[in-house]
PDB file of N, CA and C in Angstrom:
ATOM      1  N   UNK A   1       5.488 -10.092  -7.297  1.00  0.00           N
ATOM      2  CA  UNK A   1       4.645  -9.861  -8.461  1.00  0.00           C
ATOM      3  C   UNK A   1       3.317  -9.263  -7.991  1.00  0.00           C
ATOM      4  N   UNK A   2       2.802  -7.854  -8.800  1.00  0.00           N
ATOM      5  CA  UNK A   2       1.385  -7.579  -8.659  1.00  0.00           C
ATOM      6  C   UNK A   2       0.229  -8.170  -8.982  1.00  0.00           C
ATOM      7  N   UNK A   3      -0.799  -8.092  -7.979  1.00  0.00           N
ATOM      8  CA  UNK A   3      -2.319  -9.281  -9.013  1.00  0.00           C
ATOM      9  C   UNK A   3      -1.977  -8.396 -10.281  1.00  0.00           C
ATOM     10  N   UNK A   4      -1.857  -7.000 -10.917  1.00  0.00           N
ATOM     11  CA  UNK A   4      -2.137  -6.294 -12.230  1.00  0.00           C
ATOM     12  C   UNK A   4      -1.223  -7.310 -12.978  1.00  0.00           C
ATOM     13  N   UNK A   5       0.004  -7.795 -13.016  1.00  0.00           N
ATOM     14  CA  UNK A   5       0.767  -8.765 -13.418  1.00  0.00           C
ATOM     15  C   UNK A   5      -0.007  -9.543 -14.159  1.00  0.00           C
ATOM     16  N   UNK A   6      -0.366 -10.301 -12.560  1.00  0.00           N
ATOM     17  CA  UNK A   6      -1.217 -11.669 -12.316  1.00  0.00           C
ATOM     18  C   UNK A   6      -2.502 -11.779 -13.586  1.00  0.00           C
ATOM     19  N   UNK A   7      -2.796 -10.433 -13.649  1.00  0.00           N
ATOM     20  CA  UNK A   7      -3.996 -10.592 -14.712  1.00  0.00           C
ATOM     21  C   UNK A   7      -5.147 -10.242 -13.748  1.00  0.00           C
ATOM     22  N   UNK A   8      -5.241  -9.436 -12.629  1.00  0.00           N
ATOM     23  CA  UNK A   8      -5.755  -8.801 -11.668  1.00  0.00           C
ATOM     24  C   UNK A   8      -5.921  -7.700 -11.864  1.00  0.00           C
ATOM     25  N   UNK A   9      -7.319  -7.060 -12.346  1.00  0.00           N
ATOM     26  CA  UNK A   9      -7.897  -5.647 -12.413  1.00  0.00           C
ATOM     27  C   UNK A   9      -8.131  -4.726 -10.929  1.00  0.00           C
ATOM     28  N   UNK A  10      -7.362  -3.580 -11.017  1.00  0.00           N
ATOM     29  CA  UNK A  10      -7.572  -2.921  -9.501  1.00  0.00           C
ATOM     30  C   UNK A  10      -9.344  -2.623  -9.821  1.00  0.00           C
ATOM     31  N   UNK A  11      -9.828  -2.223  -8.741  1.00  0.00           N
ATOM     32  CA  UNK A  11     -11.070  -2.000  -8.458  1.00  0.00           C
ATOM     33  C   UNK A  11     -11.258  -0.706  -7.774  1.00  0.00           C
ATOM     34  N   UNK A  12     -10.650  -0.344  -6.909  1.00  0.00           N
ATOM     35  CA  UNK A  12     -10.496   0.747  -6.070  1.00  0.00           C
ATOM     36  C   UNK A  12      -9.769   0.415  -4.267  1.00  0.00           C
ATOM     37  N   UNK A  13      -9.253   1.748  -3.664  1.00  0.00           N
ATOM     38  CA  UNK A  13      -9.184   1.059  -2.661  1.00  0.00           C
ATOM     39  C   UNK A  13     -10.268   0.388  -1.925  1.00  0.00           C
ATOM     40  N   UNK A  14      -9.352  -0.168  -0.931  1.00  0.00           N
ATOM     41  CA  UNK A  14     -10.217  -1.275  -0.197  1.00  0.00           C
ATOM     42  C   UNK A  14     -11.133  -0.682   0.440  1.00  0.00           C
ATOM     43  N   UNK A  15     -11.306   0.310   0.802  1.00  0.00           N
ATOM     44  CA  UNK A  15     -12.027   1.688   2.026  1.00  0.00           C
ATOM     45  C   UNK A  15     -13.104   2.970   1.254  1.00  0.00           C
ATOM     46  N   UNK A  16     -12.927   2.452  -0.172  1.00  0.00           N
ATOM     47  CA  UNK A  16     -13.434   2.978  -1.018  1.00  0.00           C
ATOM     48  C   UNK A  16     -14.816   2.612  -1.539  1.00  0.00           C
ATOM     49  N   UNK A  17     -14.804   1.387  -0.902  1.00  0.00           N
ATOM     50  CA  UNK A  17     -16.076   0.396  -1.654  1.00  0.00           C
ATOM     51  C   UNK A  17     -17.071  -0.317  -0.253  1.00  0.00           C
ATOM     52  N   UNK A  18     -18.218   0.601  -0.118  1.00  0.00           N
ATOM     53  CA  UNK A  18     -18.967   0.530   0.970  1.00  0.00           C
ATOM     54  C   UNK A  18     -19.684  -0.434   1.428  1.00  0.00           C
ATOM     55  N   UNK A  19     -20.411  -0.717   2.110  1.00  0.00           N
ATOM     56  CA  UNK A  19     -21.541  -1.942   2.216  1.00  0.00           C
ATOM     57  C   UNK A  19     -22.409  -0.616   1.280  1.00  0.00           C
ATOM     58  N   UNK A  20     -23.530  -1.578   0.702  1.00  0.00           N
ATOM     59  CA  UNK A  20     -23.937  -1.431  -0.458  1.00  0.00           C
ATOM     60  C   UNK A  20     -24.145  -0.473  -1.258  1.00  0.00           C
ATOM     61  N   UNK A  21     -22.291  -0.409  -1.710  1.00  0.00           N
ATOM     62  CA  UNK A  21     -21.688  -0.102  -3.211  1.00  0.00           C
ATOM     63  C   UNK A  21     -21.656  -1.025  -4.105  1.00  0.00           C
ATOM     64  N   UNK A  22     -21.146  -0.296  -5.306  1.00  0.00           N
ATOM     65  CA  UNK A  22     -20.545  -1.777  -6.226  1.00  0.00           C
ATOM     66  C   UNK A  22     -19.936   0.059  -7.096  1.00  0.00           C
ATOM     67  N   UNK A  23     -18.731  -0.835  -7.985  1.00  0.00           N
ATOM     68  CA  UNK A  23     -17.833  -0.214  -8.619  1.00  0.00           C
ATOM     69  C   UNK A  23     -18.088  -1.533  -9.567  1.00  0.00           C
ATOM     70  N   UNK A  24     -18.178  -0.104 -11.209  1.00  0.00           N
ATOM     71  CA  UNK A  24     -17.717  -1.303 -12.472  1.00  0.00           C
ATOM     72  C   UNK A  24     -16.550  -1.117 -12.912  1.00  0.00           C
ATOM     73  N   UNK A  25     -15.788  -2.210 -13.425  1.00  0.00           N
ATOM     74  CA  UNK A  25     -14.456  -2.364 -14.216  1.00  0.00           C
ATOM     75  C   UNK A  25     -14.747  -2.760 -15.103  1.00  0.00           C
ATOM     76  N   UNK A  26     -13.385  -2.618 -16.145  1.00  0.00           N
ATOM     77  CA  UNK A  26     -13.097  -3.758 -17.424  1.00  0.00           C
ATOM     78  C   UNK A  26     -12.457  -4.508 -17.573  1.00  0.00           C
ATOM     79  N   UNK A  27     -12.048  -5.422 -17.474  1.00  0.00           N
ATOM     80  CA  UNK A  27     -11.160  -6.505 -18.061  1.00  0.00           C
ATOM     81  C   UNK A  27     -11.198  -6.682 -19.469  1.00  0.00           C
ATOM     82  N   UNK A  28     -10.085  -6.142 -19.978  1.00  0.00           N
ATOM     83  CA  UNK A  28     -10.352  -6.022 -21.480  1.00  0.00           C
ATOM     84  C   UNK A  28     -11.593  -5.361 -22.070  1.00  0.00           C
ATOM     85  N   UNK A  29     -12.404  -6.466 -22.673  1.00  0.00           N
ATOM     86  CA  UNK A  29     -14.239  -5.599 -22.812  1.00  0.00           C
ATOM     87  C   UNK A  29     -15.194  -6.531 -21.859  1.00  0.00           C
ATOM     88  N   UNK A  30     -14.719  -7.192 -20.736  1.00  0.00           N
ATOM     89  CA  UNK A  30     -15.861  -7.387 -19.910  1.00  0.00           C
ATOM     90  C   UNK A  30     -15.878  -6.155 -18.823  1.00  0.00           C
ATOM     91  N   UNK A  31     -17.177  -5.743 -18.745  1.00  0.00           N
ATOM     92  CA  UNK A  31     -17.615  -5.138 -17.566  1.00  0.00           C
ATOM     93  C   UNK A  31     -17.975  -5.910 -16.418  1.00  0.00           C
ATOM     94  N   UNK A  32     -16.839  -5.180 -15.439  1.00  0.00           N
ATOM     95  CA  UNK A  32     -17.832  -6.565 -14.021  1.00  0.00           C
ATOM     96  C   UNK A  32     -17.933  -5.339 -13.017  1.00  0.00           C
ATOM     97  N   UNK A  33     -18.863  -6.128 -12.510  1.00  0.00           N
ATOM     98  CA  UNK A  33     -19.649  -4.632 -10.929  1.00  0.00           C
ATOM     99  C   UNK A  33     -19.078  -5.709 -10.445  1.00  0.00           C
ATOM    100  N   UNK A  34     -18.415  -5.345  -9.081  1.00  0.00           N
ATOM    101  CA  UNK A  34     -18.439  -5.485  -7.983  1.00  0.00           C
ATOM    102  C   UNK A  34     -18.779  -4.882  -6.711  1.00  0.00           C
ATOM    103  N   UNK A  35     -19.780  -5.657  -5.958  1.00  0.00           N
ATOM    104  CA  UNK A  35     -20.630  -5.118  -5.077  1.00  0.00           C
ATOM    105  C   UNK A  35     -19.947  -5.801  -3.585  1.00  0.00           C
ATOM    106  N   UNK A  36     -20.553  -4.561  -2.562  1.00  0.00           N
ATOM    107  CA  UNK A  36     -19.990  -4.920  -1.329  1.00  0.00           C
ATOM    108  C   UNK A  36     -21.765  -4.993  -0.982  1.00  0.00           C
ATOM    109  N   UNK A  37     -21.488  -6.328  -0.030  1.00  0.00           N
ATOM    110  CA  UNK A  37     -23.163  -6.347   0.319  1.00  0.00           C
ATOM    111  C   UNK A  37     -22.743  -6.892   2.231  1.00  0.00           C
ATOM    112  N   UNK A  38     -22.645  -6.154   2.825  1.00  0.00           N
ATOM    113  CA  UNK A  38     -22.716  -6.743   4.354  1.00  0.00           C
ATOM    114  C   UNK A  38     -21.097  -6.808   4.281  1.00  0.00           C
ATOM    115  N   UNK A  39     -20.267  -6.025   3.899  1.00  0.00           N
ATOM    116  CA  UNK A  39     -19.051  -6.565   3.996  1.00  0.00           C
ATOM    117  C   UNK A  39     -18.363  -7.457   3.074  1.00  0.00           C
ATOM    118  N   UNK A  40     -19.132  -8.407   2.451  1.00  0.00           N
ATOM    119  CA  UNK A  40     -18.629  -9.413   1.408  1.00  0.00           C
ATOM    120  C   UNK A  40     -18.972  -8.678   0.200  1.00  0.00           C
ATOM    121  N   UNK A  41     -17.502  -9.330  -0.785  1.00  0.00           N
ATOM    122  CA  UNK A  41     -17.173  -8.670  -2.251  1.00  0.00           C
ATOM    123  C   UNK A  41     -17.717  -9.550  -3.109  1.00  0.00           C
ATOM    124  N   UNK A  42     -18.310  -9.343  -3.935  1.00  0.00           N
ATOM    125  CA  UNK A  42     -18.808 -10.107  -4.574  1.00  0.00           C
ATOM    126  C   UNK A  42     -19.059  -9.449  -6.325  1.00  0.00           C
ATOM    127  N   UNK A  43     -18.531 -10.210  -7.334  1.00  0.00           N
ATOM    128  CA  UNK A  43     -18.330  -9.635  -8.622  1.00  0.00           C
ATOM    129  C   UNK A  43     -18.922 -10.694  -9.587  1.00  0.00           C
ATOM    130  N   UNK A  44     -19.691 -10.169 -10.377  1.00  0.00           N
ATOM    131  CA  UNK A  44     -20.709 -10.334 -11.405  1.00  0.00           C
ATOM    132  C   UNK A  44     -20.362  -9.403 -12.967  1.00  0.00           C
ATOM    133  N   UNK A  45     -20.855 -10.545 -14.023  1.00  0.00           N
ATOM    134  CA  UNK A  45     -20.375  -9.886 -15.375  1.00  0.00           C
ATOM    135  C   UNK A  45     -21.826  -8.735 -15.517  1.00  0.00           C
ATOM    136  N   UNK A  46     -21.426  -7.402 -15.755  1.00  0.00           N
ATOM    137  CA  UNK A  46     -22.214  -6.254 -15.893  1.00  0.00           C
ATOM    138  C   UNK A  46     -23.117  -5.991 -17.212  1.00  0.00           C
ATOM    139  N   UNK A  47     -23.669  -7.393 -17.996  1.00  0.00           N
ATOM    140  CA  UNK A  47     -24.341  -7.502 -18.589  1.00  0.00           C
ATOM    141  C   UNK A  47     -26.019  -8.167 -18.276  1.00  0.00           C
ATOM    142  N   UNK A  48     -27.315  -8.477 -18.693  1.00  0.00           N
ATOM    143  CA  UNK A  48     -28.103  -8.936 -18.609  1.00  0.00           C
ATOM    144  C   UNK A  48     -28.167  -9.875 -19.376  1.00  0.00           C
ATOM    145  N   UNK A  49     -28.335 -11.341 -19.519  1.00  0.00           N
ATOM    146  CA  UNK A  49     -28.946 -12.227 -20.263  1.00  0.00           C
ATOM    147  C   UNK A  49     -30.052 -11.394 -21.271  1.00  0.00           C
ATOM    148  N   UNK A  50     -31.037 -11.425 -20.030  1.00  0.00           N
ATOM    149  CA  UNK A  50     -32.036 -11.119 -21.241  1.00  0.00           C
ATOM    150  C   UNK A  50     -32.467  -9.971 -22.277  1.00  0.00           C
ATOM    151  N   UNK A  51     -31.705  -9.063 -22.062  1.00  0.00           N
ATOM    152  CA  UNK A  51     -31.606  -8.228 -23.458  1.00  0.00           C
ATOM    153  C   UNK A  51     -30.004  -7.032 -23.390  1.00  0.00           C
ATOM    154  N   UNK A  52     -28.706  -7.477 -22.648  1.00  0.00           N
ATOM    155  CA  UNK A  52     -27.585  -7.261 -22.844  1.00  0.00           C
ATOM    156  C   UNK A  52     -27.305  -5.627 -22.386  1.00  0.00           C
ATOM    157  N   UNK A  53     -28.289  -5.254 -21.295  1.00  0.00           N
ATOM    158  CA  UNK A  53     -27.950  -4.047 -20.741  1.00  0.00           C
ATOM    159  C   UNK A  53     -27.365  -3.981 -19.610  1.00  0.00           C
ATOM    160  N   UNK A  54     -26.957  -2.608 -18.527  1.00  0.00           N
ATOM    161  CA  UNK A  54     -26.208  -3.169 -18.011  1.00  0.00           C
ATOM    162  C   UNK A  54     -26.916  -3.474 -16.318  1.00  0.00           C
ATOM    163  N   UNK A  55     -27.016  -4.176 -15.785  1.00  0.00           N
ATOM    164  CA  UNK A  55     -27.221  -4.586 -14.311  1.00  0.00           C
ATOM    165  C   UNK A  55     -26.808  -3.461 -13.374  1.00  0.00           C
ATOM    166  N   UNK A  56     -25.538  -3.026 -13.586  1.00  0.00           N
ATOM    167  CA  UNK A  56     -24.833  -2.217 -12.308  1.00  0.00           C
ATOM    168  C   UNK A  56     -26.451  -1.018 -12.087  1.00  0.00           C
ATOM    169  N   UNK A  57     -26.410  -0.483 -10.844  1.00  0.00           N
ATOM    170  CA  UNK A  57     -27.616   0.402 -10.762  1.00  0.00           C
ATOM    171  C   UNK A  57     -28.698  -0.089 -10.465  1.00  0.00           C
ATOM    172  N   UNK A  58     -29.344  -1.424 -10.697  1.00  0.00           N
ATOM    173  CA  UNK A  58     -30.472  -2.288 -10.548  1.00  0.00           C
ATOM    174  C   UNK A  58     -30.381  -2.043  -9.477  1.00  0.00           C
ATOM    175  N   UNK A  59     -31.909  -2.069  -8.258  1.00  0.00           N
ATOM    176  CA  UNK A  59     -32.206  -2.133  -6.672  1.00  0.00           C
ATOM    177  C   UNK A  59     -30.761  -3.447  -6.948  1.00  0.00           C
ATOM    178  N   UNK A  60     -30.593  -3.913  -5.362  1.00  0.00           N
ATOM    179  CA  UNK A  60     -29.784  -4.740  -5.021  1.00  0.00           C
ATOM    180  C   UNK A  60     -30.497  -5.267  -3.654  1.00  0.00           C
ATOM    181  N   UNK A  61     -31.467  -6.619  -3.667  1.00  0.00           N
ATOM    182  CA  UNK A  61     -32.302  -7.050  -2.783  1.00  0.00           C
ATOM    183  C   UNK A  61     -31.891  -8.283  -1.943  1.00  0.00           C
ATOM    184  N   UNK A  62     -31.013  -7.923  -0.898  1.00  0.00           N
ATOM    185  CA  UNK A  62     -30.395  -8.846  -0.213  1.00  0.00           C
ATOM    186  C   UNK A  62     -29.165  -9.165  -0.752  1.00  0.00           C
ATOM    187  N   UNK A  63     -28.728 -10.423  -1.452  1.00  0.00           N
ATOM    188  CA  UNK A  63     -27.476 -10.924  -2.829  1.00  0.00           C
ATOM    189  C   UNK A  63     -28.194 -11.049  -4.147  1.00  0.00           C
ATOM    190  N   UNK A  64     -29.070 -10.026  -4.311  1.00  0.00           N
ATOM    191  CA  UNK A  64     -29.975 -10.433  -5.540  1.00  0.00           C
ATOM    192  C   UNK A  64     -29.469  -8.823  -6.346  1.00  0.00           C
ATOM    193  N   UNK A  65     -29.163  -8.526  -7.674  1.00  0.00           N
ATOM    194  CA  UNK A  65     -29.277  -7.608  -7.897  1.00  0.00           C
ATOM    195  C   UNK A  65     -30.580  -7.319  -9.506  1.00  0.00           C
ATOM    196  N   UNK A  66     -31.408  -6.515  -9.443  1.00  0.00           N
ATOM    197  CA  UNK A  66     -32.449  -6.437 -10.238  1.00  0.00           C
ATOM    198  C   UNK A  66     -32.089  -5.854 -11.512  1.00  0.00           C
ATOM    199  N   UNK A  67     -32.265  -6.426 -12.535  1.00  0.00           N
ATOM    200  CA  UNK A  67     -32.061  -5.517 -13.896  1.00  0.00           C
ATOM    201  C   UNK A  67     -33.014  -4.148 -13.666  1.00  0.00           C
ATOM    202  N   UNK A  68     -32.667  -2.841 -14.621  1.00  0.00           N
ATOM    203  CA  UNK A  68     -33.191  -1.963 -13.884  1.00  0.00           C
ATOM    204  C   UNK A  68     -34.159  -1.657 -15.527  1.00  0.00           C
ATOM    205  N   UNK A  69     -34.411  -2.823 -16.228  1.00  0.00           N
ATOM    206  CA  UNK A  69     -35.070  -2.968 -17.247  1.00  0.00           C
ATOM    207  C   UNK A  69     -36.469  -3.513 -17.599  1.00  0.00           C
ATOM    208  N   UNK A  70     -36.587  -4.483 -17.303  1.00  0.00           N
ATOM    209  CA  UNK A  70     -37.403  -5.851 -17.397  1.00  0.00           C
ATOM    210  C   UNK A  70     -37.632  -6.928 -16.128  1.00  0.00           C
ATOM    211  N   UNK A  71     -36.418  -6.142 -14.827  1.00  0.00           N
ATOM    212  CA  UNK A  71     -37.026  -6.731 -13.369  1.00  0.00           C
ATOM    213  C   UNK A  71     -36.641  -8.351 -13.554  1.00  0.00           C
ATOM    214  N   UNK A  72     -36.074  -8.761 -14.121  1.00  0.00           N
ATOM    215  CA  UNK A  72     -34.827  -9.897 -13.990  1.00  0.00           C
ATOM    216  C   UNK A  72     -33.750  -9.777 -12.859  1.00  0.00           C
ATOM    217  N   UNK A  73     -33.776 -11.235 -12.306  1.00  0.00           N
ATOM    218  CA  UNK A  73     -32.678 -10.783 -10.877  1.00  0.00           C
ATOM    219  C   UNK A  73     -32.003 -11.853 -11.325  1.00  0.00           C
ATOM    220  N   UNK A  74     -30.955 -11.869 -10.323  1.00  0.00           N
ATOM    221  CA  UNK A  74     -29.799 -12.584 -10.539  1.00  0.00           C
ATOM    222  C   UNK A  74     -28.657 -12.932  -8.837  1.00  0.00           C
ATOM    223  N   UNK A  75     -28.339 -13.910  -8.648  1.00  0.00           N
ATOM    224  CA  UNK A  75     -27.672 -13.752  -7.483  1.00  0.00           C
ATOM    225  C   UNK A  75     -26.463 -13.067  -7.664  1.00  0.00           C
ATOM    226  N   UNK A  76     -25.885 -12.605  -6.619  1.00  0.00           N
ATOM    227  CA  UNK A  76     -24.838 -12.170  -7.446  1.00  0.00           C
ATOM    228  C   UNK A  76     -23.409 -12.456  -6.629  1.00  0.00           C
ATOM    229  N   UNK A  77     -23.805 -13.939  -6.014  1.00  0.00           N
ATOM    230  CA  UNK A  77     -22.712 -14.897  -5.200  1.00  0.00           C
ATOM    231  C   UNK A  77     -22.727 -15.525  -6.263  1.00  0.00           C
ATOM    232  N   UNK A  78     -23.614 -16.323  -7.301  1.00  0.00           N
ATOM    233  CA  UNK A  78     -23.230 -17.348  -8.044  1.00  0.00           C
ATOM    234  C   UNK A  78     -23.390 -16.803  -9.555  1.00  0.00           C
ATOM    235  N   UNK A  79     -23.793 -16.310  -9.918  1.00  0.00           N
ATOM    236  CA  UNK A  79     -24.591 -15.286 -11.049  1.00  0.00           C
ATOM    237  C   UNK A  79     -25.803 -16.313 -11.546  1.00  0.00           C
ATOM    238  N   UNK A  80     -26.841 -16.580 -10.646  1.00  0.00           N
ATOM    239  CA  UNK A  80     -27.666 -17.480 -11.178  1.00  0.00           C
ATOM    240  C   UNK A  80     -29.153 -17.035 -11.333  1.00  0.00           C
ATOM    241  N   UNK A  81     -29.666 -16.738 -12.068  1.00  0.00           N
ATOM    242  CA  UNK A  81     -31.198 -16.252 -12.713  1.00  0.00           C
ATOM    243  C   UNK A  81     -31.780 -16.830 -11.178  1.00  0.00           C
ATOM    244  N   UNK A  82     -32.278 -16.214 -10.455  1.00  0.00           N
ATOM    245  CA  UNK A  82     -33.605 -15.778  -9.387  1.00  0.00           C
ATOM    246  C   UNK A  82     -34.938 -15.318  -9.837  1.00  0.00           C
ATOM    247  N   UNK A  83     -34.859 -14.910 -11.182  1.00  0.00           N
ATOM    248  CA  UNK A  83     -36.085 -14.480 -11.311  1.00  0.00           C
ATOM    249  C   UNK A  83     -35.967 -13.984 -13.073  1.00  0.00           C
ATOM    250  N   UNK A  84     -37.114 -14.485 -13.885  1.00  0.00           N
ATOM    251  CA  UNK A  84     -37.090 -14.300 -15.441  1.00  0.00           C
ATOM    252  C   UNK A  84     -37.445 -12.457 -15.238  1.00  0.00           C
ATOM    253  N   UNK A  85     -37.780 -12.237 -16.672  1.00  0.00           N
ATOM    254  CA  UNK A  85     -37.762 -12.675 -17.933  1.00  0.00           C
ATOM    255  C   UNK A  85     -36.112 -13.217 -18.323  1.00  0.00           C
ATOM    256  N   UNK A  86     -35.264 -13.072 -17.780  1.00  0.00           N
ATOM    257  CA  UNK A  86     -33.732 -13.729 -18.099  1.00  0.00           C
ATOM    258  C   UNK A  86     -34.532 -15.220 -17.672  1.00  0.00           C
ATOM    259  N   UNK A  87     -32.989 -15.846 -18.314  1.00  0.00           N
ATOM    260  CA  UNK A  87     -33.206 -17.683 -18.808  1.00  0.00           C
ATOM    261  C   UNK A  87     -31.668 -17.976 -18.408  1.00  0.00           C
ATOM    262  N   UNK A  88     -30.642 -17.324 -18.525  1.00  0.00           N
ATOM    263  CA  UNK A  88     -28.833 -17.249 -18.410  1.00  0.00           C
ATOM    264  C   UNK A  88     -28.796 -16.783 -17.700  1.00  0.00           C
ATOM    265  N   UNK A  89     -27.931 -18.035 -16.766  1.00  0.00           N
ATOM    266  CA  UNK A  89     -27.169 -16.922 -15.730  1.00  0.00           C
ATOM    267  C   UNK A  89     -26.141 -16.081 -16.495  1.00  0.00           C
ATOM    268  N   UNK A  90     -25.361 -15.206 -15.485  1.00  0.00           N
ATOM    269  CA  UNK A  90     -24.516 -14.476 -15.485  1.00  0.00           C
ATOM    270  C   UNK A  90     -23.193 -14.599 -14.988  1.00  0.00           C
ATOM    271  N   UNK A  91     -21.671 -14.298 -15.576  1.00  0.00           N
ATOM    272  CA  UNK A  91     -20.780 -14.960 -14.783  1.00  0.00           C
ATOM    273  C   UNK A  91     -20.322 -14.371 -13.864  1.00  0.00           C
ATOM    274  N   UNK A  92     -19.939 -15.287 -12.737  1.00  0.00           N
ATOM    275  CA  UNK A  92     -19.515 -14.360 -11.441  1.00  0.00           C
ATOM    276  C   UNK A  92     -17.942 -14.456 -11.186  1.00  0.00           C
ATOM    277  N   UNK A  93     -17.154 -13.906 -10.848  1.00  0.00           N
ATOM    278  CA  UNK A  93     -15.738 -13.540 -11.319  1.00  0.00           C
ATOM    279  C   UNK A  93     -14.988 -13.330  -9.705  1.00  0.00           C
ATOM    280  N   UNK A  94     -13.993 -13.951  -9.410  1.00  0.00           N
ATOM    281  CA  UNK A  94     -13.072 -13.717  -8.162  1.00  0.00           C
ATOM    282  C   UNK A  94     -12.681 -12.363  -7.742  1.00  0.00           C
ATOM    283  N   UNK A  95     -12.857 -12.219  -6.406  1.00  0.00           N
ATOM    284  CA  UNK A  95     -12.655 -11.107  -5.973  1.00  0.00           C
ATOM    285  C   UNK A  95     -11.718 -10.944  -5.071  1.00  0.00           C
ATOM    286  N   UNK A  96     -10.577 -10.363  -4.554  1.00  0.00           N
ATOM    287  CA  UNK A  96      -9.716 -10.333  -3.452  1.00  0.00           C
ATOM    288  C   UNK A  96      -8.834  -9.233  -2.869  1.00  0.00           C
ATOM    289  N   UNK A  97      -9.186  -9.118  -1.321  1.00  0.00           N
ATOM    290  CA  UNK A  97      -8.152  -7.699  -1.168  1.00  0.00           C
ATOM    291  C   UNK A  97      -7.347  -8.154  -1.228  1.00  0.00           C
ATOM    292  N   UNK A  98      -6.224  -7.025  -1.517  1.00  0.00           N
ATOM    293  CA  UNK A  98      -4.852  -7.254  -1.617  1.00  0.00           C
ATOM    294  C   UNK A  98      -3.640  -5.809  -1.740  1.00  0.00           C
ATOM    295  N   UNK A  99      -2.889  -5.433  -1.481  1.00  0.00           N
ATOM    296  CA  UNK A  99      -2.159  -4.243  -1.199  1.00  0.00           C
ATOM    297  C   UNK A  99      -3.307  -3.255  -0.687  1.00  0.00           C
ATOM    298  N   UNK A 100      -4.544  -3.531  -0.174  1.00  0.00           N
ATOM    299  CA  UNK A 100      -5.030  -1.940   0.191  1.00  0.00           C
ATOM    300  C   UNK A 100      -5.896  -1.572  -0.468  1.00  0.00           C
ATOM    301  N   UNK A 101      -6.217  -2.901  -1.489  1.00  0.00           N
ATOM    302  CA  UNK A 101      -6.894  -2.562  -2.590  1.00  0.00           C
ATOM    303  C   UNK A 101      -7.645  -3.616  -3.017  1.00  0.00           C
ATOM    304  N   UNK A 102      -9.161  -3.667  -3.771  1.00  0.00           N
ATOM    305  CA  UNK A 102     -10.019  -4.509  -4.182  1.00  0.00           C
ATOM    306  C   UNK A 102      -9.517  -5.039  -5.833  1.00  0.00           C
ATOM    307  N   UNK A 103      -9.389  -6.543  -5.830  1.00  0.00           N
ATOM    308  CA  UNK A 103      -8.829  -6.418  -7.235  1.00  0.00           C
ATOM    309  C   UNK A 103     -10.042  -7.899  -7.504  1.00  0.00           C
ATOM    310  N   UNK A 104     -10.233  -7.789  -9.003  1.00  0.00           N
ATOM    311  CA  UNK A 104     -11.205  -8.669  -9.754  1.00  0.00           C
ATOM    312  C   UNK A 104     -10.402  -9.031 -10.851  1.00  0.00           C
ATOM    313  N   UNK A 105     -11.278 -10.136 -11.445  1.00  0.00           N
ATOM    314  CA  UNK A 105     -10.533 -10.465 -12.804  1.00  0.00           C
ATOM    315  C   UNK A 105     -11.723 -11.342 -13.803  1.00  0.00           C
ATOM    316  N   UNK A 106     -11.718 -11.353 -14.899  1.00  0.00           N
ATOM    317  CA  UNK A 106     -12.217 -12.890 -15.814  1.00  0.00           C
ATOM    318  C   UNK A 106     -11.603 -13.451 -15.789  1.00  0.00           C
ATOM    319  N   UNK A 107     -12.190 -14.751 -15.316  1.00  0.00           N
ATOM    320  CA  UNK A 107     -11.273 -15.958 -15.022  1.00  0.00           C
ATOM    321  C   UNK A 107     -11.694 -17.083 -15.951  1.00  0.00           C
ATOM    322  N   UNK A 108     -12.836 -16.600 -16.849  1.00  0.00           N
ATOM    323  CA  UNK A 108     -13.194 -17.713 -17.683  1.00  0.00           C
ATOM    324  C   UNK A 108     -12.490 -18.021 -18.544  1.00  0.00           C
TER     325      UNK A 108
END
C-alpha cells in the first residue's frame, strides 16, 4: 500500500527539498509548508493565527518561521507562538521519507 492510500500527501522528491526550503501542499483545503531546516523535515499548517495569511515565505530564524505580515513567529517543530501579535499556535503535521519521496499529511 502507498502513504497516497494511507492518506499521505506527496510533497516532492526527497532531493528536491533543500536545507532551507519548504514546499506548500494541500490536504484537501489545508495548506501545510514543509520546511527542511539543517536536514530535518518539519511541517506546519500554512496559515497565521493572527490574521489567517499565509506563513510560507516568512524569514525562517533558526526553527522559527516569521509571518511576513505583523512579525509573529512560530516554531515550526511544535507549531507554538514564539512571539505575538499571534496568541494560537499553529498545527504541526507528520512528515516522512518514503519511496524517494517527502510525504505529509493532517493528522488532526
Amino acid at each position: 500500500m502507498t502513504p497516497a492510500v494511507e492518506g499521505w500527501v506527496r510533497v516532492c522528491a526527497a532531493g528536491e527539498l533543500l536545507p532551507g526550503e519548504f514546499r506548500v501542499v494541500y490536504d484537501g483545503d489545508t495548506p501545510i509548508a514543509v520546511y527542511n531546516i539543517d536536514g530535518g523535515l518539519y511541517a506546519v499548517e500554512d496559515v497565521c493565527t493572527h490574521d489567517g495569511g499565509d506563513l510560507a515565505g516568512g524569514e525562517v530564524l533558526g526553527f522559527e518561521v516569521e509571518c511576513p505580515r505583523h512579525g509573529a513567529r512560530f516554531d515550526l517543530r511544535t507549531g507554538a507562538v514564539t512571539r505575538p501579535p499571534a496568541y494560537e499556535p499553529i498545527a504541526a503535521f507528520p512528515v516522512r521519507q518514503e519511496q524517494g519521496a517527502v510525504w505529509t499529511r493532517d493528522d488532526r
